[in-house]
Protein backbone atom coordinates (compact mmCIF):
# COMPACT_ATOMS: atom_id res chain seq x y z
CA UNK A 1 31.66 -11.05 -13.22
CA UNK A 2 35.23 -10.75 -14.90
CA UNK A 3 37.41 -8.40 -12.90
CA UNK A 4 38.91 -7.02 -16.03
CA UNK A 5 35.53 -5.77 -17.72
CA UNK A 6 33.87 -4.71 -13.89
CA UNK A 7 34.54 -0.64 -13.02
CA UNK A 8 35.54 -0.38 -9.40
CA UNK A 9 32.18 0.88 -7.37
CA UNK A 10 32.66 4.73 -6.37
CA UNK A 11 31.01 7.09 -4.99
CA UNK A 12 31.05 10.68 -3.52
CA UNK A 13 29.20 13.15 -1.57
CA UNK A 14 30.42 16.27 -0.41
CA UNK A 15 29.44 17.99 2.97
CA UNK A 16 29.54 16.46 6.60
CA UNK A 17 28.41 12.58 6.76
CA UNK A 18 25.84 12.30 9.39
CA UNK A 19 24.41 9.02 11.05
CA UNK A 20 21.16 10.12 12.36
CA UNK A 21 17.79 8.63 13.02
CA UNK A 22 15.21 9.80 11.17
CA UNK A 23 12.57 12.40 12.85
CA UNK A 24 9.00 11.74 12.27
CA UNK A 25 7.08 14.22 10.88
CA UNK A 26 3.35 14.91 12.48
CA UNK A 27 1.97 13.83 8.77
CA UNK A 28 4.25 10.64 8.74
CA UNK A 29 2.27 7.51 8.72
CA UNK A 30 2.10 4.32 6.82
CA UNK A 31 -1.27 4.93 4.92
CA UNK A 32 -1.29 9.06 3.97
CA UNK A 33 0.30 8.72 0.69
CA UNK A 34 -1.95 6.06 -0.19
CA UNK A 35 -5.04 7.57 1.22
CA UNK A 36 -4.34 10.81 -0.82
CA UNK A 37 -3.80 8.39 -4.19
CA UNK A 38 -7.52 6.92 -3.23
CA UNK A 39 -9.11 10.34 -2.55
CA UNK A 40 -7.60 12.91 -4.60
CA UNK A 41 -5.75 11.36 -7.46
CA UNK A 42 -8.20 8.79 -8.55
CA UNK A 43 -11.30 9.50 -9.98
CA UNK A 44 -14.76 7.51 -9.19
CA UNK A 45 -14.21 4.80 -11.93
CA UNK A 46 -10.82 4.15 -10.65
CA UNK A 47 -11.71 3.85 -6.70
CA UNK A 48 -14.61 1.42 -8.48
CA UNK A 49 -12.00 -0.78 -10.46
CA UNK A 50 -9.80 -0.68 -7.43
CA UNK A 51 -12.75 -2.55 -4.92
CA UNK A 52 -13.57 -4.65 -7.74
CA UNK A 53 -9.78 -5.88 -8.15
CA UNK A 54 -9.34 -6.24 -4.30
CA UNK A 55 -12.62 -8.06 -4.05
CA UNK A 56 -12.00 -10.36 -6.72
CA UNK A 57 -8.95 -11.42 -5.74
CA UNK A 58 -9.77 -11.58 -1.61
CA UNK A 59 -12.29 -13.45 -2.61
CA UNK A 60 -10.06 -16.17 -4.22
CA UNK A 61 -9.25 -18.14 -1.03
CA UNK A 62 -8.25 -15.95 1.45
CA UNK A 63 -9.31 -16.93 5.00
CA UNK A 64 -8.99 -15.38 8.68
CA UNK A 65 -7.32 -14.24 10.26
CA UNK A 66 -5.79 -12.76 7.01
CA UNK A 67 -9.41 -11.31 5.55
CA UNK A 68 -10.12 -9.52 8.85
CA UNK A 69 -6.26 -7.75 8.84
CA UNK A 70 -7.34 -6.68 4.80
CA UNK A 71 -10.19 -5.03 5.51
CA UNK A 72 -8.06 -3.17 8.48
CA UNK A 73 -5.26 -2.44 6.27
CA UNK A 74 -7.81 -0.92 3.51
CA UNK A 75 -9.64 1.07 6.40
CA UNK A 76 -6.97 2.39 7.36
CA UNK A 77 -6.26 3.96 3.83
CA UNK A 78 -9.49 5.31 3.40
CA UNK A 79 -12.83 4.21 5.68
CA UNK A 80 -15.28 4.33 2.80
CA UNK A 81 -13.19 1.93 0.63
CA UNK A 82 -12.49 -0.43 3.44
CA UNK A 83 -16.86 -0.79 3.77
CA UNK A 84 -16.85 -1.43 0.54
CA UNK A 85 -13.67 -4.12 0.44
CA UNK A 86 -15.56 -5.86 2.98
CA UNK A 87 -19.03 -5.65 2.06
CA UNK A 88 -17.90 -7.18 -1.40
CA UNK A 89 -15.78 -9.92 0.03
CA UNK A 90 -18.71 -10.71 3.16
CA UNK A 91 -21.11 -10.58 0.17
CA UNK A 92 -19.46 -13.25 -2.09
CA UNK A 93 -18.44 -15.32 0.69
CA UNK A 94 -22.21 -15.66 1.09
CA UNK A 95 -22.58 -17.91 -2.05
């Protein structure tokens, strides 16, 4: 970059600076947000089109170990669309 066109980086905050770790909150997890997207945002056709697209492309290649973590990470978002993740993969392994 040329130094005569770059702004110096600043910033500012006011109030006490405090280095912290974070506290976890009881509803702090790694798959609520997304299981609330899946259940209560989306709408039947959507949850469809989303199995479909996972299916599809799970079923383009991808082997174990890293199928069996999928369906794990997709059950853990939601039970009902991990069954049908991997009932749709299992099934067009099949052929």
């Amino acid at each position: 970059a040329d130094p005569d066109r770059a702004a110096e980086v600043r910033w500012s905050a006011d109030g006490e600076m405090v280095r912290s770790s974070y506290t976890l909150r009881p509803d702090d997890d790694d798959w609520g947000q997304a299981g609330t997207l899946v259940r209560d945002v989306m709408n039947d056709a959507q949850r469809q089109r989303l199995v479909h697209n996972i299916v599809h492309h799970v079923s383009d290649g991808v082997k174990e170990p890293v199928l069996s973590r999928v369906f794990e990470y997709w059950r853990n978002i939601d039970p009902d669309i991990g069954k049908k993740v991997e009932e749709g993969v299992r099934a067009n392994l099949k052929q």
